[in-house]
Protein backbone atom coordinates (compact mmCIF):
# COMPACT_ATOMS: atom_id res chain seq x y z
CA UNK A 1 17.85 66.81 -60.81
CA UNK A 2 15.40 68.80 -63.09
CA UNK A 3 12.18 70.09 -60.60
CA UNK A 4 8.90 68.84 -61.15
CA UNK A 5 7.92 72.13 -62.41
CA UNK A 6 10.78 72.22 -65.24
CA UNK A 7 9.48 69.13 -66.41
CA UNK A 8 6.06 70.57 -67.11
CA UNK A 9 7.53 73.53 -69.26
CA UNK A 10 10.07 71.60 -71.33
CA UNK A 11 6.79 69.34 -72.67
CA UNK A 12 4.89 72.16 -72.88
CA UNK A 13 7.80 73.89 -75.03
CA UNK A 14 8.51 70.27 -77.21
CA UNK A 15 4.37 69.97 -77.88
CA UNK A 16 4.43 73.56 -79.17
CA UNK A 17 8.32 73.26 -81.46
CA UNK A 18 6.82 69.97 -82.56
CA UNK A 19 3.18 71.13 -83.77
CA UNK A 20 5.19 74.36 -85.22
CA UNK A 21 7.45 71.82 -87.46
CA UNK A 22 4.28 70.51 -88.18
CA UNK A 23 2.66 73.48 -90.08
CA UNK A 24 3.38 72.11 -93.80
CA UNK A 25 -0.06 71.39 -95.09
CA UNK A 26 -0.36 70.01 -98.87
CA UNK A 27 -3.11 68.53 -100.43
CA UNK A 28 -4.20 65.08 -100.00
CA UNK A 29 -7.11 62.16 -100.18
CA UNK A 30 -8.09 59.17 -98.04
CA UNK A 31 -5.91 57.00 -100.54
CA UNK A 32 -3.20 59.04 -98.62
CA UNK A 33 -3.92 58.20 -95.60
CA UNK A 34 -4.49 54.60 -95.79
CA UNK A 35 -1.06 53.61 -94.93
CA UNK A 36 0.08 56.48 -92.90
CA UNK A 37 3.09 56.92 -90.44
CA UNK A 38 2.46 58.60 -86.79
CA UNK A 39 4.40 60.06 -84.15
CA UNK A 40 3.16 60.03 -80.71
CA UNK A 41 4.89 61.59 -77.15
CA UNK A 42 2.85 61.40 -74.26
CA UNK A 43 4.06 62.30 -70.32
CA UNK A 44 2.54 60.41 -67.90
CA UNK A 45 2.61 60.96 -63.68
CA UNK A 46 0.94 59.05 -61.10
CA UNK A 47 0.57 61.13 -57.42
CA UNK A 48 -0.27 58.68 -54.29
CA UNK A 49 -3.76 60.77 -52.54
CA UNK A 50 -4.13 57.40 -50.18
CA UNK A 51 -2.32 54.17 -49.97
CA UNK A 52 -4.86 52.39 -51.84
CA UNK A 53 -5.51 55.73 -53.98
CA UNK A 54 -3.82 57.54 -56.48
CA UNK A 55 -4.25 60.11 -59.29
CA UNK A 56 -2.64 59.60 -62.66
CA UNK A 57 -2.97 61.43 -66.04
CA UNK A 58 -1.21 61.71 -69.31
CA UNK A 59 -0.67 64.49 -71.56
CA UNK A 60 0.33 64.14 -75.46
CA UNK A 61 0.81 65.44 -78.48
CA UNK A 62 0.29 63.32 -82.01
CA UNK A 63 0.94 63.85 -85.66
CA UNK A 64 0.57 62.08 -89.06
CA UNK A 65 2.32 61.82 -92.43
CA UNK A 66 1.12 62.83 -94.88
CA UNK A 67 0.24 66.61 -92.61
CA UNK A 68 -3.27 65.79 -91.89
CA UNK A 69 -3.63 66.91 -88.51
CA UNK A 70 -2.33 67.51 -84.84
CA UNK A 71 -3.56 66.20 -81.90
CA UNK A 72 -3.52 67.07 -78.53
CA UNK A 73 -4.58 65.55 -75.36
CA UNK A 74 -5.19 64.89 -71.74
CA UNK A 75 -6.46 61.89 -69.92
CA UNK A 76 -7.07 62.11 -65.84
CA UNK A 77 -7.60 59.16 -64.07
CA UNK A 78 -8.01 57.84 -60.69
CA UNK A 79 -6.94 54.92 -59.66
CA UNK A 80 -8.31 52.14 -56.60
CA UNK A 81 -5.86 49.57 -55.92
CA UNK A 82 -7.45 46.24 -54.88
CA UNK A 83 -5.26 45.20 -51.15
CA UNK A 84 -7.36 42.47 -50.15
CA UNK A 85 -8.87 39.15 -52.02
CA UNK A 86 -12.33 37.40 -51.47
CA UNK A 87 -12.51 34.57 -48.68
CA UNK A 88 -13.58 32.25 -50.86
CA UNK A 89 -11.11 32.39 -53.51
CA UNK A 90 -8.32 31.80 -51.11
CA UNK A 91 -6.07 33.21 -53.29
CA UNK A 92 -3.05 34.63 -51.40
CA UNK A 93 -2.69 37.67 -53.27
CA UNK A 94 -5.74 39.84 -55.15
CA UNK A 95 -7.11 38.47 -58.70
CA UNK A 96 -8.28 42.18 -59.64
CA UNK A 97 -4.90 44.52 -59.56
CA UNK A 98 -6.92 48.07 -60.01
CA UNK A 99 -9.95 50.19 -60.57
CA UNK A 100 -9.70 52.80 -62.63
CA UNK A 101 -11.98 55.96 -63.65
CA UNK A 102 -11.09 58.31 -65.88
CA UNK A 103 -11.75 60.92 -68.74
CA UNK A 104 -10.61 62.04 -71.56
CA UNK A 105 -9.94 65.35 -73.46
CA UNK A 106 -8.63 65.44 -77.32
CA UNK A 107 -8.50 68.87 -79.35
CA UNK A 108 -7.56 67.58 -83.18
CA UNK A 109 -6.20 70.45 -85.08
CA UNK A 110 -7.29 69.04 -88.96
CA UNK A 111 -5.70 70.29 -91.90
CA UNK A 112 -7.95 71.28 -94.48
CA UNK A 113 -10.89 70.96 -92.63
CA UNK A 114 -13.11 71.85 -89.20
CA UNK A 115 -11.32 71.21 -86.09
CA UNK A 116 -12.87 68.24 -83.77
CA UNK A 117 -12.79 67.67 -80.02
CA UNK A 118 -13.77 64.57 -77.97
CA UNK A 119 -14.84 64.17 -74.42
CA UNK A 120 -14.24 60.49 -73.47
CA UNK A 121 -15.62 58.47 -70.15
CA UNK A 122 -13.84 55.69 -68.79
CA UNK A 123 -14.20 52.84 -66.69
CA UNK A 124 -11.66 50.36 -66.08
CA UNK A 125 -10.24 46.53 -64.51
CA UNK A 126 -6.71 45.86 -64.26
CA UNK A 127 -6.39 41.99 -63.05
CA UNK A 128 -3.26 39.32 -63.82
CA UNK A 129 -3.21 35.96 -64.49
CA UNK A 130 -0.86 33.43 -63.04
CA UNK A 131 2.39 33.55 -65.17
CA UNK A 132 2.84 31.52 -68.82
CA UNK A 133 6.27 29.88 -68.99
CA UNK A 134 7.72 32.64 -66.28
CA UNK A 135 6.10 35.37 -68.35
CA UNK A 136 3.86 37.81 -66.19
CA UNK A 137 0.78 38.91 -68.30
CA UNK A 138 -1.35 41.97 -66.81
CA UNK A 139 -4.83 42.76 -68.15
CA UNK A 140 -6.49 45.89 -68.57
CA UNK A 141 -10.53 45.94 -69.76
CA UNK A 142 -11.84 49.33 -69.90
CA UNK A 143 -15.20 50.73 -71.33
CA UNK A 144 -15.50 54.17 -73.26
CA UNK A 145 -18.17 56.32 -73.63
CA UNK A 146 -17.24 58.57 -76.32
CA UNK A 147 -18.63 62.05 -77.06
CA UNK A 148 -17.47 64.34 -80.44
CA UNK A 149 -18.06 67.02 -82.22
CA UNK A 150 -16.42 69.08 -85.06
CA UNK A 151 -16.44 73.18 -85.08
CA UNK A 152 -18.95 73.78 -88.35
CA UNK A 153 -21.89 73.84 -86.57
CA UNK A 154 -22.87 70.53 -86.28
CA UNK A 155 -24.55 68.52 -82.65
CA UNK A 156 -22.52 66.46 -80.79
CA UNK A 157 -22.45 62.53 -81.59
CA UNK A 158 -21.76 60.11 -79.42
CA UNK A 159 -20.07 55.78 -79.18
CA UNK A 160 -19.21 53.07 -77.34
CA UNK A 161 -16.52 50.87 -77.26
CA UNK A 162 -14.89 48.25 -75.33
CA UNK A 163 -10.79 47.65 -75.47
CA UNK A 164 -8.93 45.03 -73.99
CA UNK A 165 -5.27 45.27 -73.39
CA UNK A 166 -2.82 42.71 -72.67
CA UNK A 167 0.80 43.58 -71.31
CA UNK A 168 4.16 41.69 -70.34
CA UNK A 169 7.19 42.91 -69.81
CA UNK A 170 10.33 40.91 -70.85
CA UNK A 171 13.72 41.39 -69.02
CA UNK A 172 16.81 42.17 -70.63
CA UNK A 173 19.16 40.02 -68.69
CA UNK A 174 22.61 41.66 -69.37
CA UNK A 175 21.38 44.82 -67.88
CA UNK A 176 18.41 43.42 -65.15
CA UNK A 177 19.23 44.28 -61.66
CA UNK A 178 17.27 43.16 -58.09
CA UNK A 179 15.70 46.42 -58.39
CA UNK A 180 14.56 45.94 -61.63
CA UNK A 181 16.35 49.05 -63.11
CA UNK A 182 17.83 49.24 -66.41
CA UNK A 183 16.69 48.11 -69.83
CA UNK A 184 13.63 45.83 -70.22
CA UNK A 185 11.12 45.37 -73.13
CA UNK A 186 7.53 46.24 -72.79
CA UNK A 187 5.09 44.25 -75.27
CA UNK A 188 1.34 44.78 -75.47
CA UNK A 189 -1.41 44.00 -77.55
CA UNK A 190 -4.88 45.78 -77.42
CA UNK A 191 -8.28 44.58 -79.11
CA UNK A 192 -11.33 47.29 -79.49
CA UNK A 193 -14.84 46.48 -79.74
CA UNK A 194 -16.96 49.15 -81.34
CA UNK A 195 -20.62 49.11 -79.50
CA UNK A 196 -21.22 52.07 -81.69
CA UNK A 197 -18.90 53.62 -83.79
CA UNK A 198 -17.90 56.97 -83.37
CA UNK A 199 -17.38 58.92 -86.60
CA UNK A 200 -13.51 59.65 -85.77
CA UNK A 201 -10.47 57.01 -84.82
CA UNK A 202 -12.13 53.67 -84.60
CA UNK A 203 -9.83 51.19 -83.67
CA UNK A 204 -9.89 47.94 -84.11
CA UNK A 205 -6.44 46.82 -83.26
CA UNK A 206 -2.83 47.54 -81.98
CA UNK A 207 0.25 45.69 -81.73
CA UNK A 208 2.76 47.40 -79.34
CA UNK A 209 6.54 45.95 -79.14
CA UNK A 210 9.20 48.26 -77.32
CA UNK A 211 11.80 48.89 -75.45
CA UNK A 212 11.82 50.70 -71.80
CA UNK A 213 14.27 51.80 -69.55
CA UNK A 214 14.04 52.34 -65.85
CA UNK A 215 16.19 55.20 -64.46
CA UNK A 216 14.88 54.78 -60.63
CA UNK A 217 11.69 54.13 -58.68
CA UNK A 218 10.69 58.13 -60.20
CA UNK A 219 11.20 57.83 -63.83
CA UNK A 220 11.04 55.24 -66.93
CA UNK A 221 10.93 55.80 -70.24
CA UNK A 222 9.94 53.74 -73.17
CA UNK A 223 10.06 53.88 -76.91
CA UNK A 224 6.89 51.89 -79.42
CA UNK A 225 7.08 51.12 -82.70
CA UNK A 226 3.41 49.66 -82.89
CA UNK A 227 0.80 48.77 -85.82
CA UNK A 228 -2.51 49.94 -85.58
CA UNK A 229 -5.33 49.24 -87.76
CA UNK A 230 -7.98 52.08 -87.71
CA UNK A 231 -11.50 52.47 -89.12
CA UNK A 232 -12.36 56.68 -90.04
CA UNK A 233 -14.98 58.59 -90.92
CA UNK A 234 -14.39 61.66 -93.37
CA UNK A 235 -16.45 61.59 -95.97
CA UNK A 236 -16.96 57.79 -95.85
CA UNK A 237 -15.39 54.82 -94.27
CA UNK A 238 -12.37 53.65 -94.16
CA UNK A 239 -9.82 51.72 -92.55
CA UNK A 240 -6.25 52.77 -92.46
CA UNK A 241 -3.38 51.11 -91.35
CA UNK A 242 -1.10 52.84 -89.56
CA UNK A 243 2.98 52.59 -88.22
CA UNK A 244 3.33 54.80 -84.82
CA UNK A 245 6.47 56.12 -83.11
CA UNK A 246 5.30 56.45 -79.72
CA UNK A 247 7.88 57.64 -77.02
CA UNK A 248 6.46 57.66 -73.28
CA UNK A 249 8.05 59.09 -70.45
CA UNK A 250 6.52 58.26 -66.62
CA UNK A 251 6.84 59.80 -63.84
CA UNK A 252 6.18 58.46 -60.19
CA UNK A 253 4.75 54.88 -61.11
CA UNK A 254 6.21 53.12 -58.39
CA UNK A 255 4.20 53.74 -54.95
CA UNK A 256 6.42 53.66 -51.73
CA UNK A 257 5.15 51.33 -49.09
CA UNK A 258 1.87 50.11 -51.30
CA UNK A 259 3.15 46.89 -52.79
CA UNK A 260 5.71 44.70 -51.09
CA UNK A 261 7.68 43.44 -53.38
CA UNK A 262 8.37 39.87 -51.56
CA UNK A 263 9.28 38.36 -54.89
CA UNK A 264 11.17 39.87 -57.89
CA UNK A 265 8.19 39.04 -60.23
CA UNK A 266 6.47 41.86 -58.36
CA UNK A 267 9.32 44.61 -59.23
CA UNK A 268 8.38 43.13 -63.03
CA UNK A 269 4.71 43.49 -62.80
CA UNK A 270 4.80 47.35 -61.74
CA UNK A 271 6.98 48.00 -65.06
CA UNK A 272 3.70 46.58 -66.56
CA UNK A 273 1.65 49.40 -67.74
């Protein structure tokens, strides 16, 4: 099995062979970019610090076509899981899944113009509702506090935005095992509320079907093909619409002796993102 330390130097390597492809610049416009294709590979671990604790973070590279930029980040987080319910709700398991606070770091490389960097806050509430038709759906509410600036000289500027996620997880039967291993298919959709725009990578929406695969309780992988629709700010505003390969690989999601998974919908619900 490849050691944890491996790991970190083959994505290290693929970032830097995949921003080196990436050098081709050519001219373009904003008409260019309107309907724009992405690709987008992020790593993401999860260590246990308590058993109601843990620390998480992702790191990623993404491009565009046509060559406008490169983009590079990392997102720490740390993570409170909810164990017990309120009296009153007598609910026999938690309505709130997780806490979650986090930030952000994300060094864009622009082509044909000033580099940019972000510093992001975040605050966030992970809670289910009981199942549709069989169908677990997880929640995920999580407010931003955005901070950017671009290297010409310019201050810093600052937004706000609110995004809410919704995630299921669909089993593919032929391959589903008790454990939960094996092929599934991940589907989210996430909705973003601008409080005040930031002058880079507005969203407004994205639509994320896949398809995942667990190897064991240590690793999954999945693979997006999503739709996002975008409002920028270059020169002016625009909105974009843009088609994203995004291929995610976790490790250490599942937390030994945390969750007891008394019923097989709970195996599901911890493939939920």
């Amino acid at each position: 099995m490849v050691k944890f330390p491996n790991v970190y130097l083959l994505l290290i390597s693929f970032f830097f062979v995949l921003s080196s492809f990436a050098q081709e610049n050519r001219e373009f416009n904003e008409d260019d970019l309107k309907i724009n294709g992405q690709f987008w590979i992020d790593y993401n671990f999860n260590y246990t610090v308590e058993d109601d604790k843990s620390f998480s973070g992702l790191v990623g590279f993404r491009s565009i076509s046509p060559h406008a930029y490169n983009q590079f980040i990392l997102e720490p987080t740390f993570n409170f899981l909810n164990t017990g319910s309120q009296d009153f709700l007598h609910l026999d398991k938690p309505l709130f899944h997780s806490f979650h606070l986090g930030g952000g770091y994300y060094y864009t490389y622009n082509y044909g113009a000033q580099n940019s960097f972000e510093f992001r806050l975040m605050q966030g509430l992970k809670f289910n509702i009981p199942p549709i038709n069989t169908i677990i759906l997880k929640n995920y509410v999580r407010l931003e506090e955005r901070f950017q600036k671009t290297f010409n000289g310019s201050n810093w500027s600052s937004g706000y935005r609110l995004r809410y996620r919704i995630s299921t997880v669909l089993k593919w039967n032929k391959y589903a095992s008790n454990t939960n291993e094996g092929l599934y298919i991940p589907l989210n959709a996430e909705f973003f509320v601008n409080l005040k725009k930031s002058d880079r990578f507005n969203d407004i929406l994205r639509l994320s079907p896949g398809i995942g695969y667990k190897l064991n309780d240590g690793w999954k992988f999945e693979l997006y093909g999503s739709y996002h629709l975008t409002k920028n700010t270059i020169e002016e505003d625009f909105t974009s619409n843009d088609f994203v390969l995004r291929l995610r690989i976790y490790r250490g999601l599942i937390k030994r002796g945390i969750i007891v998974k008394d019923e097989e919908d709970d195996g599901l619900k911890e493939l939920i993102e």
